[in-house]
Protein backbone atom coordinates (compact mmCIF):
# COMPACT_ATOMS: atom_id res chain seq x y z
CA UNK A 1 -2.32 35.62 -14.09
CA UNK A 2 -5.22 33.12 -15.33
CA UNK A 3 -8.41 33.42 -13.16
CA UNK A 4 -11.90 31.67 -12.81
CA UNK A 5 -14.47 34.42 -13.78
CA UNK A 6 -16.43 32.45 -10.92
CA UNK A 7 -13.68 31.72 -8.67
CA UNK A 8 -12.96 31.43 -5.47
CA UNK A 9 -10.51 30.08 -2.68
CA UNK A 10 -7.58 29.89 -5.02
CA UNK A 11 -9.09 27.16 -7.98
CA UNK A 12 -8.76 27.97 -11.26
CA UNK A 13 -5.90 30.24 -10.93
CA UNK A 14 -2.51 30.17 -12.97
CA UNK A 15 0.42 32.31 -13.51
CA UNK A 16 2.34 32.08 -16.51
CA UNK A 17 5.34 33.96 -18.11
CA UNK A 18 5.24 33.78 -21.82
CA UNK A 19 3.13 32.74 -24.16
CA UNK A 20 4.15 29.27 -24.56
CA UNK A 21 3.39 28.50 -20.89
CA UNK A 22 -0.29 30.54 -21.42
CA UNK A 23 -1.45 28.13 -24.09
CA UNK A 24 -0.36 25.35 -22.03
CA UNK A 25 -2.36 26.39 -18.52
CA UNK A 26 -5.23 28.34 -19.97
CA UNK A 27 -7.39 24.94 -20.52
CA UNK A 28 -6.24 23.54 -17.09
CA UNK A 29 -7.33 26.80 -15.64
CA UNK A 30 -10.70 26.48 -17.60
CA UNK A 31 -11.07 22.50 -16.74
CA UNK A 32 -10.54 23.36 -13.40
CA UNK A 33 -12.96 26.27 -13.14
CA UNK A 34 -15.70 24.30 -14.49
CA UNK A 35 -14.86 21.14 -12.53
CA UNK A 36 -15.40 23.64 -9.53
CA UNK A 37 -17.71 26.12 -9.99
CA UNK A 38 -19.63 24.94 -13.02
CA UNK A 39 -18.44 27.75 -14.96
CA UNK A 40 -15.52 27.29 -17.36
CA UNK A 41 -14.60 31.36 -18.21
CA UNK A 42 -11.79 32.89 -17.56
CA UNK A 43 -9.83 36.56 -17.40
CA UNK A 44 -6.64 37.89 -17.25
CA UNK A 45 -5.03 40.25 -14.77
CA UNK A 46 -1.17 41.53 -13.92
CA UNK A 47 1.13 39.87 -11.81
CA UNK A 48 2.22 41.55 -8.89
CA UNK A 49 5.25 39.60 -7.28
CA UNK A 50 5.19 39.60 -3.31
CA UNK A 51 2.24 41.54 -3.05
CA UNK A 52 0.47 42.26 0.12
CA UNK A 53 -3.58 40.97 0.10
CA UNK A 54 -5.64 43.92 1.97
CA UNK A 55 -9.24 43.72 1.84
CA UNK A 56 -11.73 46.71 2.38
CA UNK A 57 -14.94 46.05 4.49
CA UNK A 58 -17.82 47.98 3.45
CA UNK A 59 -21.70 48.69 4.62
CA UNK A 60 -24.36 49.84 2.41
CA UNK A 61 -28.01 50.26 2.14
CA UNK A 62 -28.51 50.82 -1.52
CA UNK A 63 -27.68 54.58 -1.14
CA UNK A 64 -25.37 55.27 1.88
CA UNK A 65 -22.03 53.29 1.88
CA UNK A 66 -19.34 53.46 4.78
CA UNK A 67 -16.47 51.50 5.18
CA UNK A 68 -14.71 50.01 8.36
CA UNK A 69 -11.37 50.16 7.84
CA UNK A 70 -9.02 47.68 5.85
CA UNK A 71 -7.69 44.11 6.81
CA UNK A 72 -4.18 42.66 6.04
CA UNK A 73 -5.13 39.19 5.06
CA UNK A 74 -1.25 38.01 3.26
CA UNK A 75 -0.39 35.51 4.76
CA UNK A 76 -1.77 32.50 2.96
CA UNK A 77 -1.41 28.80 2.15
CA UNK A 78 -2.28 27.80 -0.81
CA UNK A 79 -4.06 30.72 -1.34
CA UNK A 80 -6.34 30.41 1.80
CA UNK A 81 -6.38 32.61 4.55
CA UNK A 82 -4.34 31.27 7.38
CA UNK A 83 -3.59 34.55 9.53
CA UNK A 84 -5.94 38.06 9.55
CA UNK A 85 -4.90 41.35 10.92
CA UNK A 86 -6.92 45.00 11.31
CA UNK A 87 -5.82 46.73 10.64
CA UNK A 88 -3.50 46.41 7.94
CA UNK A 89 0.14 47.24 9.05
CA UNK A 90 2.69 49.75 7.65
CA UNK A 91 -0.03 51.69 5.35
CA UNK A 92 0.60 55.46 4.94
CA UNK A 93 -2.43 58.02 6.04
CA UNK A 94 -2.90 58.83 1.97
CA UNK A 95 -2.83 54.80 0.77
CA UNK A 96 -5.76 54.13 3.39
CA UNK A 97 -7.31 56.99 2.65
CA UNK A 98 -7.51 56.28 -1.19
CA UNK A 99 -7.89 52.40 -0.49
CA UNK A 100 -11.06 53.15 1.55
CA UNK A 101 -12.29 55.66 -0.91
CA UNK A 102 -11.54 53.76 -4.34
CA UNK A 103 -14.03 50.78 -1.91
CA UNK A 104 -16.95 53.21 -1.37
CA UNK A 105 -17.03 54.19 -4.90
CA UNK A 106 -17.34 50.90 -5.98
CA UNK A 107 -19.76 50.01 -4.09
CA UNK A 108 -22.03 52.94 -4.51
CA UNK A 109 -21.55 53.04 -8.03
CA UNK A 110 -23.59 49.33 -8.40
CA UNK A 111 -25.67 50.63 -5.65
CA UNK A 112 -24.75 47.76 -3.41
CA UNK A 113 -26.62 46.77 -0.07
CA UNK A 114 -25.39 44.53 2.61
CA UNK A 115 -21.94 43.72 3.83
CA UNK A 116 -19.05 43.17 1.26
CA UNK A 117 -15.52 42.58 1.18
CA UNK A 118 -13.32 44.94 -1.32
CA UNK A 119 -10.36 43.11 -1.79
CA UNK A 120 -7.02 44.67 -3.35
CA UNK A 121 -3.68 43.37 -4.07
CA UNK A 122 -0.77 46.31 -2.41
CA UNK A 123 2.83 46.72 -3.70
CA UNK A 124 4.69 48.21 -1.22
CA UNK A 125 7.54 48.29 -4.06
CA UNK A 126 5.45 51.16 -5.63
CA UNK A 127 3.06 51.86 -2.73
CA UNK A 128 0.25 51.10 -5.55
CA UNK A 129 -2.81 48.66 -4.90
CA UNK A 130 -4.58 46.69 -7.51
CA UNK A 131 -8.44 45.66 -7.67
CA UNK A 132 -9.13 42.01 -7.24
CA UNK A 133 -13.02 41.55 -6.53
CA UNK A 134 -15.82 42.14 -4.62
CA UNK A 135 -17.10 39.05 -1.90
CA UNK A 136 -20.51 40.22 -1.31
CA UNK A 137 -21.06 38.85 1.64
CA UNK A 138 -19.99 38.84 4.86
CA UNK A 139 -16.34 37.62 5.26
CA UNK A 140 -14.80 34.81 7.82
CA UNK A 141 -12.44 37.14 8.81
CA UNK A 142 -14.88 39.94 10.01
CA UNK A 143 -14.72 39.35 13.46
CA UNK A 144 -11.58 41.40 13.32
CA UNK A 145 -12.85 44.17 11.94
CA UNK A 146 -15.51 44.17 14.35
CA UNK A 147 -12.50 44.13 17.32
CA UNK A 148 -11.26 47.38 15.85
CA UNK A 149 -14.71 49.55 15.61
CA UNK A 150 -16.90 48.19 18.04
CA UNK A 151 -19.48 47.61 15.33
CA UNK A 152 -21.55 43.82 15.07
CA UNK A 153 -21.33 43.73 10.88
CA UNK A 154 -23.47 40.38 10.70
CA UNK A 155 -26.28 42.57 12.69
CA UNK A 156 -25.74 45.40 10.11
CA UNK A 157 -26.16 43.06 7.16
CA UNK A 158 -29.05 41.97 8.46
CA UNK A 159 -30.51 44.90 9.57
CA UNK A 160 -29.89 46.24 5.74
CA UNK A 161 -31.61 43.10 4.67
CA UNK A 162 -34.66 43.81 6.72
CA UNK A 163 -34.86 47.36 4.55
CA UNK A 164 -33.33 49.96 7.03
CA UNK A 165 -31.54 52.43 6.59
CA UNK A 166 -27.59 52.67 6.89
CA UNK A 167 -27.47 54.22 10.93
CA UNK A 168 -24.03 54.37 11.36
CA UNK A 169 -22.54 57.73 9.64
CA UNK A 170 -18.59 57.20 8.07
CA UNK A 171 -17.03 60.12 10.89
CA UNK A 172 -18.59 57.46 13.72
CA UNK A 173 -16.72 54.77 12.62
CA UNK A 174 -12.84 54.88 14.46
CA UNK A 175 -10.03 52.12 15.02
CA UNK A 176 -9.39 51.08 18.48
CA UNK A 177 -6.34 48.76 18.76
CA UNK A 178 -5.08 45.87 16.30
CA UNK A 179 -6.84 42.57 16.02
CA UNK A 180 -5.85 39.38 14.98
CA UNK A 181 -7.65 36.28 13.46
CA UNK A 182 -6.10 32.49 13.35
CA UNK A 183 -8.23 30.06 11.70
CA UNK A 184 -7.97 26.78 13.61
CA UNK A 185 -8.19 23.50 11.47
CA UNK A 186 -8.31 20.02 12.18
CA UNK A 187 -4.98 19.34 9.96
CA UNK A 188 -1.60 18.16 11.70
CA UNK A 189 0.78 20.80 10.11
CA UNK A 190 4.22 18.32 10.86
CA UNK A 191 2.55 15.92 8.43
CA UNK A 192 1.75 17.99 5.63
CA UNK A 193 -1.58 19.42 6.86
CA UNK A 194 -3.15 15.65 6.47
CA UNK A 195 -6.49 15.57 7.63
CA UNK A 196 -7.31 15.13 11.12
CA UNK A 197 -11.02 14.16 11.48
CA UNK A 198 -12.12 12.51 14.81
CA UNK A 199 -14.39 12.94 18.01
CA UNK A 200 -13.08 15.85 20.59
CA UNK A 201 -12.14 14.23 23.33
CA UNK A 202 -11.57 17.68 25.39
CA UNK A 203 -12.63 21.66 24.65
CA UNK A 204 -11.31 24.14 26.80
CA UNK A 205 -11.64 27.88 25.58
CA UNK A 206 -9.46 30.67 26.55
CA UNK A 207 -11.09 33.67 28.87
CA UNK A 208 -9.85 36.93 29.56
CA UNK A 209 -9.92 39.91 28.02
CA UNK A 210 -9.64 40.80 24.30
CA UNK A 211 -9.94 37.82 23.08
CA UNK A 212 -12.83 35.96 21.29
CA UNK A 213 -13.29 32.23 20.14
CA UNK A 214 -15.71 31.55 17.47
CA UNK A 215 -16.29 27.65 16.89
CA UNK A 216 -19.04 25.57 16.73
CA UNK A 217 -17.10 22.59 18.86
CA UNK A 218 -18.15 20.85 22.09
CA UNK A 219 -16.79 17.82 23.96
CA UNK A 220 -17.45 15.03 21.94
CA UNK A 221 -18.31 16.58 18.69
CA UNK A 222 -16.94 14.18 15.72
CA UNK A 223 -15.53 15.91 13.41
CA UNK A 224 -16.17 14.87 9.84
CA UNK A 225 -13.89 14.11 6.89
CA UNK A 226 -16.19 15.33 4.25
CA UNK A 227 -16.36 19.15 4.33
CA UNK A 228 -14.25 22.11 5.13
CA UNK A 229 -11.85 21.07 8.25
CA UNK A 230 -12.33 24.67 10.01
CA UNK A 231 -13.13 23.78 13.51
CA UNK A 232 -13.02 27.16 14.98
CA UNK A 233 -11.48 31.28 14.93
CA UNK A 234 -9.40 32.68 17.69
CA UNK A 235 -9.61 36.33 17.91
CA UNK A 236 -7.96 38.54 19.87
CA UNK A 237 -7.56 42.64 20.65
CA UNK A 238 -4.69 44.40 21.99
CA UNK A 239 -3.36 47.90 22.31
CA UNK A 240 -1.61 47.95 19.13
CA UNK A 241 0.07 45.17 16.94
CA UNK A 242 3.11 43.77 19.08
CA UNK A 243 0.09 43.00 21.92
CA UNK A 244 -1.94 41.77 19.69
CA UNK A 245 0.58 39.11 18.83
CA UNK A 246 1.32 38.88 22.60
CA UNK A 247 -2.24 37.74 23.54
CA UNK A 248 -2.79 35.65 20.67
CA UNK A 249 0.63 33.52 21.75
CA UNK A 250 -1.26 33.29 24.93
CA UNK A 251 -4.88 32.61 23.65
CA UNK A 252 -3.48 29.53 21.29
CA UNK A 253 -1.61 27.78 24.66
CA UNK A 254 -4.58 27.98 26.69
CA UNK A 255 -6.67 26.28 23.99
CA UNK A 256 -7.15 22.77 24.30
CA UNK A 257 -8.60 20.69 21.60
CA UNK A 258 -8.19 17.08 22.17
CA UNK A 259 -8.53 14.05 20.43
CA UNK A 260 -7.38 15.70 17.08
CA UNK A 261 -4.42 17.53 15.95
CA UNK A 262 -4.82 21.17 14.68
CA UNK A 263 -2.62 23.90 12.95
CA UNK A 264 -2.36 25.32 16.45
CA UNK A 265 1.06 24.70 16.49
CA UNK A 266 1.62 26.37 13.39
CA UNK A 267 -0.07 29.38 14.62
CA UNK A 268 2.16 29.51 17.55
CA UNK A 269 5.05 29.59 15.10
CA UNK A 270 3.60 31.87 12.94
CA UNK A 271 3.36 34.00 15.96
CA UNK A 272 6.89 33.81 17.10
CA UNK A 273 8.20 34.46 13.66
CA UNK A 274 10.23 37.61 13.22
CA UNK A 275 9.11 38.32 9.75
CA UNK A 276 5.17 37.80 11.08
CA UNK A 277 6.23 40.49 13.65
CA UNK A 278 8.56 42.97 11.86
CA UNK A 279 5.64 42.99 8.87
CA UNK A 280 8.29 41.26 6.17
CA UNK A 281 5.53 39.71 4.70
CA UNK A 282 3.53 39.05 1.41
CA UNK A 283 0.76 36.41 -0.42
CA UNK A 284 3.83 33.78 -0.93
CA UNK A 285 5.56 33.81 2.44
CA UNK A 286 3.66 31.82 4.55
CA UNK A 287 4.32 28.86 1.62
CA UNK A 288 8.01 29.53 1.09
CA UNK A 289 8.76 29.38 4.70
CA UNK A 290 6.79 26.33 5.18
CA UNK A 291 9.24 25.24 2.37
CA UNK A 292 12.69 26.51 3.93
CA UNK A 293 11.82 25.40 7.64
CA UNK A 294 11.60 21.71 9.28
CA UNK A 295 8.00 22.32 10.64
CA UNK A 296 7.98 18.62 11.48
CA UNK A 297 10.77 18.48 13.99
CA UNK A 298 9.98 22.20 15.70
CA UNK A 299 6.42 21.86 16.19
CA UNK A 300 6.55 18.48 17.32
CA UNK A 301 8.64 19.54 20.26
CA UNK A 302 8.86 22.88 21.63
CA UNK A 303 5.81 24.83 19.29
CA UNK A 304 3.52 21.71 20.13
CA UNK A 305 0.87 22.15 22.77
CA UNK A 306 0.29 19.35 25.66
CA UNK A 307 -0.59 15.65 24.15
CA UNK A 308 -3.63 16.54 25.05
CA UNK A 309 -4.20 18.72 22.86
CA UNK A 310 -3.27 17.12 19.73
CA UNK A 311 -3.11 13.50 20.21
CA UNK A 312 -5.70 11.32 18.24
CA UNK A 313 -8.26 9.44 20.47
């Protein structure tokens, strides 16, 4: 695999099989890095086939580093996070153990401070994980860690910032449930995720317990074509995974959003999925499926929500 030294979200990536192919994609790879990030250089890393993405998130103050636990973050389009779990699924006792510890190493070997985001490719094949990076910063999909352990990260980070001390010891921090993250965009997912900008014509939030919707959206907000089309996260908490699952089925039919579509609809189906439930997935699902199955027809009918919900103004 081809990567942008100073990547990010997928760009400048590129997986080739021989060398042939490598001499061909390494200056796309590089054109596109620099195109994106200003920074044309490149590396080289293995390719693990159907891996599993699980990210570590850690908390340090310079000297004292904890982590919270581990997020399953595989199932991705187009190499952006779609659907976040904690924590991860299926993980032996001595894999999380070692996955936690190889992340609060790292981090107090630089003698890092703030919040940060270990992430790690897994082969359940060989029940091995790889090193990707470090995000140091806080991630979008830390509200699910912060289900799971009780503890506010973004008031940690900024805390750490401030120049205090680390005050939460490793042996206080526990997991409580499983916790689940869709990221909601304004993209119709029956027409190839087209763009959906537009004024909300309606906003009504889920309530009840466990569940948690961050989004900056109120009735009448326009949303614009220019930037990042991520209107809003729906969290939830349940007893374990199959709950979790459960209440975020619910959550996503008693959102409404209208005046735009969303990818609502596609989270429902993600959610009804076997696979999604029985844990049969990896990094390159989400896409292939998307492939195999006539989204268009399914979630215009039965996954869809009320007209409301979706219809342009």
């Amino acid at each position: 695999m081809i990567k942008a030294a100073a990547g990010g979200g997928g760009r400048g990536i590129r997986i080739v099989r021989d060398f042939d192919e490598f001499e061909k994609q390494f200056p796309q790879a590089a054109s596109e890095a620099q195109a994106a990030f200003g920074d044309g250089g490149l590396y080289i890393e293995k390719v693990i086939e159907n891996a599993r993405h699980i990210e570590v998130q850690i908390l340090s103050d310079g000297e004292n580093v904890i982590h919270c636990f581990e997020r399953e973050c595989s199932l991705q389009r187009r190499r952006q996070k779609v659907w976040e779990e904690a924590p991860a699924f299926g993980l032996s006792p001595a894999v999380r153990e070692a996955l936690t510890a190889s992340a609060v190493a790292l981090a107090r070997s630089v003698s890092y401070r703030g919040a940060g985001t270990v992430e790690y490719l897994y082969d359940a094949d060989s029940d091995a994980f790889y090193f990707i990076e470090v995000n140091t910063r806080i991630q979008v999909e830390h509200p699910v860690t912060e289900m799971i352990t009780g503890i506010d990260l973004v008031a940690e980070m900024i805390r750490i910032a401030g120049g205090e001390k680390l005050s939460i010891p490793q042996e206080a921090v526990r997991i409580s449930g499983h916790a689940i993250e869709c990221r909601i965009n304004a993209e119709d997912p029956t027409q190839n995720f087209m763009p959906s900008p537009g004024q909300v014509t309606a906003l009504m939030e889920p309530e009840g317990e466990g569940i948690r919707f961050d989004t900056m959206l109120y009735d009448g907000y326009w949303v614009p074509p220019f930037y990042d089309s991520l209107l809003g996260k729906m969290i939830v908490h349940g007893a374990d995974r199959k709950d979790a699952i459960a209440r975020m089925e619910a959550a996503l039919k008693a959102l409404t959003i209208g005046g735009i579509r969303t990818t609502v609809p596609l989270h429902l189906a993600i959610a009804a999925n076997p696979d999604v439930t029985a844990g049969a997935i990896h990094t390159k699902y989400l896409e292939g499926w998307l492939a195999d199955t006539p989204l268009s027809a399914s979630l215009s009918t039965s996954l869809r929500p009320a007209a409301s919900q979706t219809e342009n103004a």
